[in-house]
PDB file of N, CA and C in Angstrom:
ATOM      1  N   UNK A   1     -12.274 -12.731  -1.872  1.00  0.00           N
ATOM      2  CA  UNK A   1     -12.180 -14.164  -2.042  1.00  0.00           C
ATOM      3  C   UNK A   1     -13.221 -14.616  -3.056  1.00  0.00           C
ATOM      4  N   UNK A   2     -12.957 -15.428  -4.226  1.00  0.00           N
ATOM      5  CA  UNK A   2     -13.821 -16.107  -5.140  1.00  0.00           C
ATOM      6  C   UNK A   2     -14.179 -17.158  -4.474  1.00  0.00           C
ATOM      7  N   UNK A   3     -15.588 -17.057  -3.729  1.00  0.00           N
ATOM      8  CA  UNK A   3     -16.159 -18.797  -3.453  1.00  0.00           C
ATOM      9  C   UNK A   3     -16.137 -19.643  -4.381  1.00  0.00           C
ATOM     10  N   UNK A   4     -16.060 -19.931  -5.157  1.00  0.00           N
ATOM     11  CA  UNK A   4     -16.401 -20.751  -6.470  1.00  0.00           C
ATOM     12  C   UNK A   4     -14.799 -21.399  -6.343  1.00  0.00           C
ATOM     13  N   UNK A   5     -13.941 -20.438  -6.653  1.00  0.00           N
ATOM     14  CA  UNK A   5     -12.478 -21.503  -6.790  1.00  0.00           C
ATOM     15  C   UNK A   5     -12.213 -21.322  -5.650  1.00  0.00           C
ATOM     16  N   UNK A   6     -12.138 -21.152  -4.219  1.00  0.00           N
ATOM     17  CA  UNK A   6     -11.667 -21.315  -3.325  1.00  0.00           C
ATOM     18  C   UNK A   6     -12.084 -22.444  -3.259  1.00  0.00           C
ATOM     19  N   UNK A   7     -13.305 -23.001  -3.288  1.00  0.00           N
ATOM     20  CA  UNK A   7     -13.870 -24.472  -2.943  1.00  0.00           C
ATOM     21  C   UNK A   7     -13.416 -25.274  -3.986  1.00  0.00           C
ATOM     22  N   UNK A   8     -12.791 -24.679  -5.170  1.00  0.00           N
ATOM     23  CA  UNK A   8     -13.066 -25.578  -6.258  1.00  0.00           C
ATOM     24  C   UNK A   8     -12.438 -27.530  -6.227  1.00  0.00           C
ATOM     25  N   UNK A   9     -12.271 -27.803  -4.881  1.00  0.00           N
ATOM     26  CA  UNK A   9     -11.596 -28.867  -4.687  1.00  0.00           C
ATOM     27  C   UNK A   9     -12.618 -28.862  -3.120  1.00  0.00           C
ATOM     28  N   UNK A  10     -12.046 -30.030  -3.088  1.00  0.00           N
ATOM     29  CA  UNK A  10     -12.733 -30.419  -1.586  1.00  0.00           C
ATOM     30  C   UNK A  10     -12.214 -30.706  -0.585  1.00  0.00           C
ATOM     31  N   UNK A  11     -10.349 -31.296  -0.624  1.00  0.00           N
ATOM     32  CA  UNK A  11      -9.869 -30.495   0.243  1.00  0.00           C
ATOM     33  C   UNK A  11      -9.886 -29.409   0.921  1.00  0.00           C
ATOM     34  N   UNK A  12     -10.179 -28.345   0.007  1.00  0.00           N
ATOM     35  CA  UNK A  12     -10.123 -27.074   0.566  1.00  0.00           C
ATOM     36  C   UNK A  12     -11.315 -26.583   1.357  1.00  0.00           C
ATOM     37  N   UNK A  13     -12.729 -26.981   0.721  1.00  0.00           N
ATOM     38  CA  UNK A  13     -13.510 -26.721   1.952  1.00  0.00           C
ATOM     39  C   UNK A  13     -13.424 -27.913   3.178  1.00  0.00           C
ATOM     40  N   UNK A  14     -12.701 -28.992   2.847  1.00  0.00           N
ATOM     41  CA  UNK A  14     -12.506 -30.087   4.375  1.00  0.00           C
ATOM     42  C   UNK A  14     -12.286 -29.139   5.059  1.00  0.00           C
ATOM     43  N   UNK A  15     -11.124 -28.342   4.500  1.00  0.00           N
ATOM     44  CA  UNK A  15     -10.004 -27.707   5.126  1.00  0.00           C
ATOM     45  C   UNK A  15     -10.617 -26.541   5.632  1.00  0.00           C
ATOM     46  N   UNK A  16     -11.260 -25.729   5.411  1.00  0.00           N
ATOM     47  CA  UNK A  16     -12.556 -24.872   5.957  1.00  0.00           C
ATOM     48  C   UNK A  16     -13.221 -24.666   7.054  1.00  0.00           C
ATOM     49  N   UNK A  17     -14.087 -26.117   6.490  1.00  0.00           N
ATOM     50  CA  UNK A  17     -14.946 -26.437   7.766  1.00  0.00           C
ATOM     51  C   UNK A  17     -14.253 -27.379   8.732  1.00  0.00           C
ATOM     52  N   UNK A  18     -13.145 -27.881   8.804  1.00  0.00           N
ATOM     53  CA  UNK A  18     -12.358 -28.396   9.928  1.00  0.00           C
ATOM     54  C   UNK A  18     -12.178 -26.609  11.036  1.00  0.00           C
ATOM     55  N   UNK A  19     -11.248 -26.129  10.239  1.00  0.00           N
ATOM     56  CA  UNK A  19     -11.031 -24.361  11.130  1.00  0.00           C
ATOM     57  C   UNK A  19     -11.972 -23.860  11.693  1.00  0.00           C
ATOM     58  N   UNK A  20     -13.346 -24.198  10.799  1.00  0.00           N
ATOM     59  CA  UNK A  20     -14.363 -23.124  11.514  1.00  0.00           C
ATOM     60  C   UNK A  20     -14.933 -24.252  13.082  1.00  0.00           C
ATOM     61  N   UNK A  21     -15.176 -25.335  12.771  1.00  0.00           N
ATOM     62  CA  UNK A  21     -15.170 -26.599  13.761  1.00  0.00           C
ATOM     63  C   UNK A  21     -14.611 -26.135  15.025  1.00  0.00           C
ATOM     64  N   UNK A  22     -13.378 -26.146  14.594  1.00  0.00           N
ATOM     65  CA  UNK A  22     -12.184 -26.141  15.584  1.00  0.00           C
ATOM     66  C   UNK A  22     -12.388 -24.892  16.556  1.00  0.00           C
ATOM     67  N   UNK A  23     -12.207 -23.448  15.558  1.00  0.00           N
ATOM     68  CA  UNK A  23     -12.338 -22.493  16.254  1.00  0.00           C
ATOM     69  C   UNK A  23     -13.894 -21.979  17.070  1.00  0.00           C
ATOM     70  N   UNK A  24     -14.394 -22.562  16.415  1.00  0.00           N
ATOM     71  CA  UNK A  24     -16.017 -22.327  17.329  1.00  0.00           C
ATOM     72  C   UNK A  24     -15.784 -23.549  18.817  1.00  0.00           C
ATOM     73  N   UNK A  25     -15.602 -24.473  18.369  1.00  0.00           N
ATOM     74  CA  UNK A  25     -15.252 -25.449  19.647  1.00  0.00           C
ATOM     75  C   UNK A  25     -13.911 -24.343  20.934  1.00  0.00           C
ATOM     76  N   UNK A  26     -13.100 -24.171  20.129  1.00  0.00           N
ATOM     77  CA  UNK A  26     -12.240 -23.407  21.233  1.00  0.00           C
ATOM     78  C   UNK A  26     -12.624 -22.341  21.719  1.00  0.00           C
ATOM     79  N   UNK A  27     -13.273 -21.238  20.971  1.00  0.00           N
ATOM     80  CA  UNK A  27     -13.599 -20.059  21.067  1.00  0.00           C
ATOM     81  C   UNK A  27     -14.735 -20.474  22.298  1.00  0.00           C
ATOM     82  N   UNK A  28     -15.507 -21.506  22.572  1.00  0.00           N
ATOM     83  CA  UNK A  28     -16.448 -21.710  23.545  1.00  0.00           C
ATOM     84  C   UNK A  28     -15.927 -22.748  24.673  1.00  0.00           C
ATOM     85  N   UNK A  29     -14.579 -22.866  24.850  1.00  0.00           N
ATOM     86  CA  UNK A  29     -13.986 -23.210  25.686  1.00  0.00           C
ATOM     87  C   UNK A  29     -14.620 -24.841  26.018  1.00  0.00           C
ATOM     88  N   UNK A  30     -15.104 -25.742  24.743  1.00  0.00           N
ATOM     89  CA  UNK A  30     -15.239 -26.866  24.946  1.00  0.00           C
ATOM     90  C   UNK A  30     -14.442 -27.989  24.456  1.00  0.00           C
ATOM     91  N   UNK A  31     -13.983 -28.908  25.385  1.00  0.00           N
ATOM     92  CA  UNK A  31     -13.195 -30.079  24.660  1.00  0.00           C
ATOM     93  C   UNK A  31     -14.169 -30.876  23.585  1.00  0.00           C
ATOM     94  N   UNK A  32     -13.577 -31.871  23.089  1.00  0.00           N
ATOM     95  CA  UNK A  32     -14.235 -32.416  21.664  1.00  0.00           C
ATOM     96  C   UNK A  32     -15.496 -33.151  22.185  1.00  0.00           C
ATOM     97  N   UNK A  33     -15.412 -33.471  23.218  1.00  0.00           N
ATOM     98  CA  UNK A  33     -16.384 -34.695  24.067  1.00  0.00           C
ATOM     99  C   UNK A  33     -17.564 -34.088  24.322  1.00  0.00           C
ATOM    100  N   UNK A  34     -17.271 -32.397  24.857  1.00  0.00           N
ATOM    101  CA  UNK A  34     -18.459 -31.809  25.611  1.00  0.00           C
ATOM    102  C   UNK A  34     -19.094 -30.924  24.155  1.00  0.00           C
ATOM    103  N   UNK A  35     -18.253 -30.763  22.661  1.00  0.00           N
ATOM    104  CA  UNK A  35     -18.862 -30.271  21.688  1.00  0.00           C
ATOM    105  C   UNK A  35     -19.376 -31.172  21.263  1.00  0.00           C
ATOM    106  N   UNK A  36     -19.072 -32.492  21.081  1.00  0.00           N
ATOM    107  CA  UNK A  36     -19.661 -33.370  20.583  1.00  0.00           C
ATOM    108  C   UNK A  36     -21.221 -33.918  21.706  1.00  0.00           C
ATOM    109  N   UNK A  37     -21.049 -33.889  22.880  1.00  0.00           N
ATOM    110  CA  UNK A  37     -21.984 -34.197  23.068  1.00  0.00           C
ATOM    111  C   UNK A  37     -23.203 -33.083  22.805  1.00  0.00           C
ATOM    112  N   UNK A  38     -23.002 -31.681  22.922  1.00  0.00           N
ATOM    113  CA  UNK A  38     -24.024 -30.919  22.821  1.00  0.00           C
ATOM    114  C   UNK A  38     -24.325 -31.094  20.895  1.00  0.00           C
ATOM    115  N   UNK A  39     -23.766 -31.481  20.200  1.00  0.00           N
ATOM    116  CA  UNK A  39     -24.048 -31.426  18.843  1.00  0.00           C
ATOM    117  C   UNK A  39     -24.634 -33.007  18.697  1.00  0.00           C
ATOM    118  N   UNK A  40     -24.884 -33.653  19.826  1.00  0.00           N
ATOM    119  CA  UNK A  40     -25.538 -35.405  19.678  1.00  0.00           C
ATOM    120  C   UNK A  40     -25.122 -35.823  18.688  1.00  0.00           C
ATOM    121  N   UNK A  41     -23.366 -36.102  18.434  1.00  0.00           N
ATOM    122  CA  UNK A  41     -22.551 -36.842  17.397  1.00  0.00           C
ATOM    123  C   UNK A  41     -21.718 -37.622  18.604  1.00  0.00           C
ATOM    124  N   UNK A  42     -20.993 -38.290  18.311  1.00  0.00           N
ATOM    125  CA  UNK A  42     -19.168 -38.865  18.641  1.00  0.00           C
ATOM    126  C   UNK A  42     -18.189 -38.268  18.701  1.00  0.00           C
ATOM    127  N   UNK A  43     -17.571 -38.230  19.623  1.00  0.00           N
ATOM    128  CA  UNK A  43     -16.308 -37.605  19.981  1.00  0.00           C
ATOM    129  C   UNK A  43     -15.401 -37.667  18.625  1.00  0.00           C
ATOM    130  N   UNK A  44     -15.409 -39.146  18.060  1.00  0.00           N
ATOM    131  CA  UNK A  44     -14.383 -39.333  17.153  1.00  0.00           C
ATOM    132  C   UNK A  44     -15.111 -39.065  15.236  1.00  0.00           C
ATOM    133  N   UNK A  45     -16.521 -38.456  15.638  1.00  0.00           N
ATOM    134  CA  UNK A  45     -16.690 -37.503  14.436  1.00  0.00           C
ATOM    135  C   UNK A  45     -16.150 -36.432  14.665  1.00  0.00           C
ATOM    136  N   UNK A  46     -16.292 -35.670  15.623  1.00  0.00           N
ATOM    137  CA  UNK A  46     -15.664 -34.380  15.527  1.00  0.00           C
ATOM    138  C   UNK A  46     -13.795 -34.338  15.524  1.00  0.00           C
ATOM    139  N   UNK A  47     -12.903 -35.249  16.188  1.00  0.00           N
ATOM    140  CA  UNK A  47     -12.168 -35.717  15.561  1.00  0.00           C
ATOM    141  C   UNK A  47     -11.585 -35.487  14.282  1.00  0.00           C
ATOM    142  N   UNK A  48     -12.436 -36.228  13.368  1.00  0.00           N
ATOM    143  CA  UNK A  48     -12.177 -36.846  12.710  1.00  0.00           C
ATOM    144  C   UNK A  48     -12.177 -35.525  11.425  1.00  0.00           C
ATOM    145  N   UNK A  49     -13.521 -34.270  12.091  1.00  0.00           N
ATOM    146  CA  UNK A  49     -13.853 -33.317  11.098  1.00  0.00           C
ATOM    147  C   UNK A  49     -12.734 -32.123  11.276  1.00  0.00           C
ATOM    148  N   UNK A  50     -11.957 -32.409  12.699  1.00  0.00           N
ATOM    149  CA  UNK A  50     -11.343 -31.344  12.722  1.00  0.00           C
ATOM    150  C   UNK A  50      -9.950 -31.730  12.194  1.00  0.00           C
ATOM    151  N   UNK A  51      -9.580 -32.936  12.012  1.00  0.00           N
ATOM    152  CA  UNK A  51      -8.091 -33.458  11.161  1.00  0.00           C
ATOM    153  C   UNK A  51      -8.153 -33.437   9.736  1.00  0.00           C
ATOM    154  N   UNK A  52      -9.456 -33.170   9.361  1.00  0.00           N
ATOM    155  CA  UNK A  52      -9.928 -33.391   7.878  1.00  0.00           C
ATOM    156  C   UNK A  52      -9.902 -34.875   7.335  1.00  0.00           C
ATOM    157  N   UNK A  53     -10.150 -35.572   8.287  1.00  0.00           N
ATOM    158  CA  UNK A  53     -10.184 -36.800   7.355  1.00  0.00           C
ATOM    159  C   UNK A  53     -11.634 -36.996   6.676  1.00  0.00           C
ATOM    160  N   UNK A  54     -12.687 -36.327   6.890  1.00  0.00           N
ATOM    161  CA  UNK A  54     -13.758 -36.059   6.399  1.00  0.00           C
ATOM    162  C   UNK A  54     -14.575 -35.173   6.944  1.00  0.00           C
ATOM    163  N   UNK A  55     -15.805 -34.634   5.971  1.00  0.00           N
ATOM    164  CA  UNK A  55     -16.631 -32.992   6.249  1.00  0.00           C
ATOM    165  C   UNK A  55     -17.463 -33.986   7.314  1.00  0.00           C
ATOM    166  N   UNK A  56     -18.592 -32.770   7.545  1.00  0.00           N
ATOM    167  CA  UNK A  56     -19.842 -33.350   7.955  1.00  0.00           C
ATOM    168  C   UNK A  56     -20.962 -32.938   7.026  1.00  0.00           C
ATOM    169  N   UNK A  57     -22.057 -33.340   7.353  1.00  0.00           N
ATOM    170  CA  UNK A  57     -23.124 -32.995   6.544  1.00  0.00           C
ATOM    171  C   UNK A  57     -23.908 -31.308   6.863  1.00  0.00           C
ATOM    172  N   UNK A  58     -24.378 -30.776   5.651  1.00  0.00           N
ATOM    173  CA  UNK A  58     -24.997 -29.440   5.780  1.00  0.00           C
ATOM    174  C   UNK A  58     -25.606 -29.798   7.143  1.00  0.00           C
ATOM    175  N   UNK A  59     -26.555 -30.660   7.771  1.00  0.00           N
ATOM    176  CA  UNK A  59     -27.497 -30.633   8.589  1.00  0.00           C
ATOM    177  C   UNK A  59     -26.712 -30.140   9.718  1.00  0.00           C
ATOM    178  N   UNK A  60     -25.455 -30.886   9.772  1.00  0.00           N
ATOM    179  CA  UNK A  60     -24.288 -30.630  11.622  1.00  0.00           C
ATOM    180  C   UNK A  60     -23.942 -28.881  10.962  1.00  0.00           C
ATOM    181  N   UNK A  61     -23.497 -28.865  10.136  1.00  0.00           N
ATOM    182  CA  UNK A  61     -23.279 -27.217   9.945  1.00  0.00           C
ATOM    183  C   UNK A  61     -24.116 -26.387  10.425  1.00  0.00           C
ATOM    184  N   UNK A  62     -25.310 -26.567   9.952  1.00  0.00           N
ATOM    185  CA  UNK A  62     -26.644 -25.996  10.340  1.00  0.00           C
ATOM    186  C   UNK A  62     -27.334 -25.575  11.820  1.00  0.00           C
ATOM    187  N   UNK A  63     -26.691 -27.192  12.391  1.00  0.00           N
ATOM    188  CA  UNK A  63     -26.986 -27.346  13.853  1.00  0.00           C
ATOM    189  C   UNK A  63     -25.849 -26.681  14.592  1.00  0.00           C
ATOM    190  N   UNK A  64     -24.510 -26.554  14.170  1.00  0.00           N
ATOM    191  CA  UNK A  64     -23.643 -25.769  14.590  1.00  0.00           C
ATOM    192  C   UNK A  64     -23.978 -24.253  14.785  1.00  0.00           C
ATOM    193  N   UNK A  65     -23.791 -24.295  13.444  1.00  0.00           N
ATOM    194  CA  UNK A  65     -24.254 -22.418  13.355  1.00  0.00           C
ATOM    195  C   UNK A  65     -25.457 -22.018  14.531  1.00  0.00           C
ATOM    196  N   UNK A  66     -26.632 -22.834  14.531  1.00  0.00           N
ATOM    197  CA  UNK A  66     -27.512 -22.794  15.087  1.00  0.00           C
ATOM    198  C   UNK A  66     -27.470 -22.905  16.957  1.00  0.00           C
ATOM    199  N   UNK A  67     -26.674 -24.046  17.434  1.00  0.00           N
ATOM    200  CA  UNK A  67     -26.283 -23.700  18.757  1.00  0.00           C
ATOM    201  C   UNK A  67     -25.621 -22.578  18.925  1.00  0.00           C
ATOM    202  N   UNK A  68     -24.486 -22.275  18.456  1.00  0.00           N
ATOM    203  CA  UNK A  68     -23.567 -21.695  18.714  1.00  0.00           C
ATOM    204  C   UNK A  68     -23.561 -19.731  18.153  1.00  0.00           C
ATOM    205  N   UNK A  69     -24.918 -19.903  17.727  1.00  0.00           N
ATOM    206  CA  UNK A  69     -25.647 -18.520  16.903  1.00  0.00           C
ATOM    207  C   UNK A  69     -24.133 -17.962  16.027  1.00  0.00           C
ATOM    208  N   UNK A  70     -23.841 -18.876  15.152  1.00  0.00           N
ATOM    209  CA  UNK A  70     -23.203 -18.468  14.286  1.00  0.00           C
ATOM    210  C   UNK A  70     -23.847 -18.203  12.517  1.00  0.00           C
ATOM    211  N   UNK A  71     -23.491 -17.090  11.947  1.00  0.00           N
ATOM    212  CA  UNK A  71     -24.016 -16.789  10.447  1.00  0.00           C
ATOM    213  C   UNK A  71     -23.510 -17.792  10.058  1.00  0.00           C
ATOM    214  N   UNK A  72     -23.943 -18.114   8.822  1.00  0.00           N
ATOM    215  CA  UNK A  72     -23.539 -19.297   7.895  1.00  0.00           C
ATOM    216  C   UNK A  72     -22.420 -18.604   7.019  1.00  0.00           C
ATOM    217  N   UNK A  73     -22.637 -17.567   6.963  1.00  0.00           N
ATOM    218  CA  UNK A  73     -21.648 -16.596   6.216  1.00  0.00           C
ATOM    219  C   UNK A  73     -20.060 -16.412   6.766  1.00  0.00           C
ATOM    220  N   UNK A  74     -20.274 -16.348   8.096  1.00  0.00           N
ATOM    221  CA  UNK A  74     -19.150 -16.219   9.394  1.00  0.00           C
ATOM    222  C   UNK A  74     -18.670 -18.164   8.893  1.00  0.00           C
ATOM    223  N   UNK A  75     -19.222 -18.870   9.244  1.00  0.00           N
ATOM    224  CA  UNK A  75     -18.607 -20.433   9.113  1.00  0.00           C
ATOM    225  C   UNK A  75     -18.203 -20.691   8.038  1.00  0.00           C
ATOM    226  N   UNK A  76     -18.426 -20.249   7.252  1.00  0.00           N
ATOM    227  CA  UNK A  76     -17.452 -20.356   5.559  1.00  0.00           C
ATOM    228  C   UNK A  76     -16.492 -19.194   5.685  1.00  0.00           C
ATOM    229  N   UNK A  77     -16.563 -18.331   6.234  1.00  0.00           N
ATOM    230  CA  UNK A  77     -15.623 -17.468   6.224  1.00  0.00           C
ATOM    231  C   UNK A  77     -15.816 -16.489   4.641  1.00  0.00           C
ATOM    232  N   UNK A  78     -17.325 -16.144   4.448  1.00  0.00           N
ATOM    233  CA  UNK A  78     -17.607 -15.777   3.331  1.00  0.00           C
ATOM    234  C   UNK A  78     -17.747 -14.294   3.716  1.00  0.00           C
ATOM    235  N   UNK A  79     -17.862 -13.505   2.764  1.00  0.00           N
ATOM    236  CA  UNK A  79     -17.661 -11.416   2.937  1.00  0.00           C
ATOM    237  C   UNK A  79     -19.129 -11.616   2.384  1.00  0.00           C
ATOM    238  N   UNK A  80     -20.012 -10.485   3.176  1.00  0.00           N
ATOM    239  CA  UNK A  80     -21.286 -10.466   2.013  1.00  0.00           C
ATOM    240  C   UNK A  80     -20.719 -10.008   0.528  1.00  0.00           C
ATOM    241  N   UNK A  81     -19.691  -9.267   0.104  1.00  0.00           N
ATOM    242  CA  UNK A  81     -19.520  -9.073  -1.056  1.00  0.00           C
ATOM    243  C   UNK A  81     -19.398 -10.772  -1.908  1.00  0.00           C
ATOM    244  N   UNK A  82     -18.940 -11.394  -1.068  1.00  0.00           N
ATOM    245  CA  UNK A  82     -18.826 -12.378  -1.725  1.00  0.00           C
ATOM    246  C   UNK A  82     -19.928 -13.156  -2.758  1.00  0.00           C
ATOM    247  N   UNK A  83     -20.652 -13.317  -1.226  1.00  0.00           N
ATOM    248  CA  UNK A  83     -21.992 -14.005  -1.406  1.00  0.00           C
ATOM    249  C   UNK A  83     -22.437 -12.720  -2.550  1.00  0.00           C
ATOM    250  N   UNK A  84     -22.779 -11.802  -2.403  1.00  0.00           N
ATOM    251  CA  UNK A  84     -23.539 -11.112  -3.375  1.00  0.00           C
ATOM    252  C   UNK A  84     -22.812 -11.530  -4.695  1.00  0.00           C
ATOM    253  N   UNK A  85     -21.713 -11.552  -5.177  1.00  0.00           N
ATOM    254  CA  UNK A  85     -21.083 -12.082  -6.011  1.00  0.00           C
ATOM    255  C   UNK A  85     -21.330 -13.084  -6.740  1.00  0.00           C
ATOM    256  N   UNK A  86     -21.301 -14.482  -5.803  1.00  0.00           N
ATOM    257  CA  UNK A  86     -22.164 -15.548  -5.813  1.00  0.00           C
ATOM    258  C   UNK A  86     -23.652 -15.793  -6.748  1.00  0.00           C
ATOM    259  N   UNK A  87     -23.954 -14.943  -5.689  1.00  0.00           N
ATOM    260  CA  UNK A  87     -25.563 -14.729  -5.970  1.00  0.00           C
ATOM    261  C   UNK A  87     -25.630 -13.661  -7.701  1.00  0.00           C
ATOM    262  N   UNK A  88     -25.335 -13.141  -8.019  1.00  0.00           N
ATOM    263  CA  UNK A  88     -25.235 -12.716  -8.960  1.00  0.00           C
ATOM    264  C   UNK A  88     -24.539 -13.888 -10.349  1.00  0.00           C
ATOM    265  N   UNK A  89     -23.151 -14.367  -9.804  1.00  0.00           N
ATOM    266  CA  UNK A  89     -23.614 -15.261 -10.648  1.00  0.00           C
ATOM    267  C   UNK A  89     -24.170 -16.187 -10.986  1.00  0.00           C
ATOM    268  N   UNK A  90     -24.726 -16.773  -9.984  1.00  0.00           N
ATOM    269  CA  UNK A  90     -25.714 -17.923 -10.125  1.00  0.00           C
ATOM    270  C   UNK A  90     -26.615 -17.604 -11.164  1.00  0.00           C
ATOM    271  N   UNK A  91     -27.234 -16.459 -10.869  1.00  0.00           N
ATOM    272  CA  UNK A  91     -28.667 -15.736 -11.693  1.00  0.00           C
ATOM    273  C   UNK A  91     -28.309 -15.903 -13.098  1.00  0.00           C
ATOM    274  N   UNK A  92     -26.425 -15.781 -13.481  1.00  0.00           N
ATOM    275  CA  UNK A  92     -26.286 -15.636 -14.627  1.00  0.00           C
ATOM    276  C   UNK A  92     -25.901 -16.729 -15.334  1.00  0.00           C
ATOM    277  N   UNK A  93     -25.624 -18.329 -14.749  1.00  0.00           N
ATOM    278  CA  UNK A  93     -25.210 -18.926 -15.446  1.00  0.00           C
ATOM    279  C   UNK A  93     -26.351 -19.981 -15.828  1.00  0.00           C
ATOM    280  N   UNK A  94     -26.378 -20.746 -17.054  1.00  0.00           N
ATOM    281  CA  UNK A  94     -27.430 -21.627 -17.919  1.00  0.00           C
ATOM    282  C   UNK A  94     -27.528 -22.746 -16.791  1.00  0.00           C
ATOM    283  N   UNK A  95     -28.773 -22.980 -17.006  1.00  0.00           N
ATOM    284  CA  UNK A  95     -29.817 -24.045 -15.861  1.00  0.00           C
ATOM    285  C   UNK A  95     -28.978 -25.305 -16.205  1.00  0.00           C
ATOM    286  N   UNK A  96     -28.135 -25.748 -17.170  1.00  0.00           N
ATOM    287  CA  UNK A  96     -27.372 -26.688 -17.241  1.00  0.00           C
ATOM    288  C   UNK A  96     -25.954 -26.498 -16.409  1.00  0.00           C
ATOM    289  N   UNK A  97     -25.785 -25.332 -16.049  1.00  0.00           N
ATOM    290  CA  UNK A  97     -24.433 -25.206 -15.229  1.00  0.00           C
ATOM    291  C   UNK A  97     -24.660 -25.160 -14.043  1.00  0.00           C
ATOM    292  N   UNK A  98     -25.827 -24.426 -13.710  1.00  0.00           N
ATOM    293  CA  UNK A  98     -26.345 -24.694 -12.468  1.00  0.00           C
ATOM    294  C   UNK A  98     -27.196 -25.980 -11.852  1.00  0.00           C
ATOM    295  N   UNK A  99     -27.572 -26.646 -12.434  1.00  0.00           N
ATOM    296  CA  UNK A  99     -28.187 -28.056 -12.258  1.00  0.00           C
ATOM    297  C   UNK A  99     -26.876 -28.818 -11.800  1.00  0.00           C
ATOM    298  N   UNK A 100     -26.175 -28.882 -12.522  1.00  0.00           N
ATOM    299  CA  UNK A 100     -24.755 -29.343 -12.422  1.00  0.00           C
ATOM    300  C   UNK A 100     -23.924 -29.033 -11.074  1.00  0.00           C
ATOM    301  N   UNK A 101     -24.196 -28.029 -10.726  1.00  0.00           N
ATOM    302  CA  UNK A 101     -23.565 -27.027  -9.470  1.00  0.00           C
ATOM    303  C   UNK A 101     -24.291 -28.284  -8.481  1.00  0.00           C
ATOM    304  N   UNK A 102     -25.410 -27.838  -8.431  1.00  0.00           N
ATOM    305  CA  UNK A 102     -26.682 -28.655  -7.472  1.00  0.00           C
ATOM    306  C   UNK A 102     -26.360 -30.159  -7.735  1.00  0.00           C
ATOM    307  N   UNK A 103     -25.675 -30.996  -8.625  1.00  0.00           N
ATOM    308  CA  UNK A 103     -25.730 -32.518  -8.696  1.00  0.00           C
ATOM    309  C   UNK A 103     -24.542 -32.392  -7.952  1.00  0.00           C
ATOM    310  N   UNK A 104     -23.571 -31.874  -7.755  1.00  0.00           N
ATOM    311  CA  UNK A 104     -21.875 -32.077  -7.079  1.00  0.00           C
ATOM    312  C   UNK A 104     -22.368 -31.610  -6.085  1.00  0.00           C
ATOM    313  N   UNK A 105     -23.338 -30.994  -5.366  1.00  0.00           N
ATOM    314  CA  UNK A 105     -23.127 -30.538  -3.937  1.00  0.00           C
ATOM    315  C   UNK A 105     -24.180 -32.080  -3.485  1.00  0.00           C
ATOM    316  N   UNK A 106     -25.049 -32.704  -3.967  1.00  0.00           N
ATOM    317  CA  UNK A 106     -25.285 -33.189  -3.809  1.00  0.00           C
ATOM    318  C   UNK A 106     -24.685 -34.418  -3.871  1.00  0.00           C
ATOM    319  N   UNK A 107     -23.910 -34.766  -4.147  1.00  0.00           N
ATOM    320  CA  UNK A 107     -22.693 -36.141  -4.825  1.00  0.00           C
ATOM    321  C   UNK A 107     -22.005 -36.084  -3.612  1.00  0.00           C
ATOM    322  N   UNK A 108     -21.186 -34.551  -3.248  1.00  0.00           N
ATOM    323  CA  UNK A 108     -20.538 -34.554  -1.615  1.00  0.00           C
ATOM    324  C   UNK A 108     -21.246 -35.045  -0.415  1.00  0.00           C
ATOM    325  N   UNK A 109     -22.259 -34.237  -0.548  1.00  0.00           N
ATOM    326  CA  UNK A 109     -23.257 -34.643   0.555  1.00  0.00           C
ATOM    327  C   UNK A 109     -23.534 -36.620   0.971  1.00  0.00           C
ATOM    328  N   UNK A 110     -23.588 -37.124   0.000  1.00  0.00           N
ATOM    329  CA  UNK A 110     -23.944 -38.470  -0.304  1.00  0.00           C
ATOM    330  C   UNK A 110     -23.033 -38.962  -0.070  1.00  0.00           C
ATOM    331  N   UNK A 111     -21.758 -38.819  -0.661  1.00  0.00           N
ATOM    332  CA  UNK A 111     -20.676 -39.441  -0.279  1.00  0.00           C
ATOM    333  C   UNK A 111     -20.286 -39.079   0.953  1.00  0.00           C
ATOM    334  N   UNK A 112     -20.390 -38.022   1.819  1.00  0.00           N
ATOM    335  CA  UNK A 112     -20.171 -37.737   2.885  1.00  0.00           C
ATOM    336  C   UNK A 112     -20.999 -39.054   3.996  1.00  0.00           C
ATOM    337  N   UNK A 113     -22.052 -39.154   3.774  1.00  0.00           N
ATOM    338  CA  UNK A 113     -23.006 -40.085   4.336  1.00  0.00           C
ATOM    339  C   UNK A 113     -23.345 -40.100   6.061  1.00  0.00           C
ATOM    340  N   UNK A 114     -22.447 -39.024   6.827  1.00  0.00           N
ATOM    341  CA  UNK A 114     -22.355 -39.042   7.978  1.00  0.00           C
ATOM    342  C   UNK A 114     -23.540 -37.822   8.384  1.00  0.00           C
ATOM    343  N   UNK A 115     -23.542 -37.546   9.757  1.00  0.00           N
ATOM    344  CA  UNK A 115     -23.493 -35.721   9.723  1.00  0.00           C
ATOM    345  C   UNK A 115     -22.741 -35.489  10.615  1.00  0.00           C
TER     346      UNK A 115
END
């Protein structure tokens, strides 16, 4: 899998992190109420993240992965080949493409405005 164009839209990681949401919530045999309350959000954020009508913020990812001792790697559904991939090209592309990388993850994030 190419991380780079798999995400290259934002549907597609909605669409992502709604599945991984979903399936960590089921896989631990909790309704939306009792995931949401252990993640100290709203029933109708999680809702809302698992229909895709919008992400959440890195921080709920974070705190997810983190209750639920999930890799961050496992919640994207990323291969370490991937990430090494990744990571390799990052190293290789000009501080203007990568600055750029870093202003759109940051633009989502912002516009996201929730967690």
């Amino acid at each position: 899998m190419n991380y780079l164009s798999y995400f290259s839209n934002e549907d597609k990681l909605k669409e992502c992190i709604a599945k991984s949401v979903k399936k960590i919530r089921l896989e631990n045999n909790l309704t939306q109420e009792k995931f949401a309350e252990k993640l100290e959000v709203s029933i109708e954020h999680i809702s809302r993240i698992e229909n895709c009508k919008y992400t959440c913020s890195i921080m709920l990812i974070l705190k997810i992965c983190t209750e639920f001792k999930i890799d961050l790697h496992d919640f994207f559904c990323i291969s370490k080949e991937t990430n090494d991939s990744i990571t390799n090209y990052l190293k290789n592309i000009s501080t203007e493409k990568f600055n750029a990388i870093v202003e759109f993850c940051k633009e989502v994030e912002k516009s996201r405005g929730n967690s």
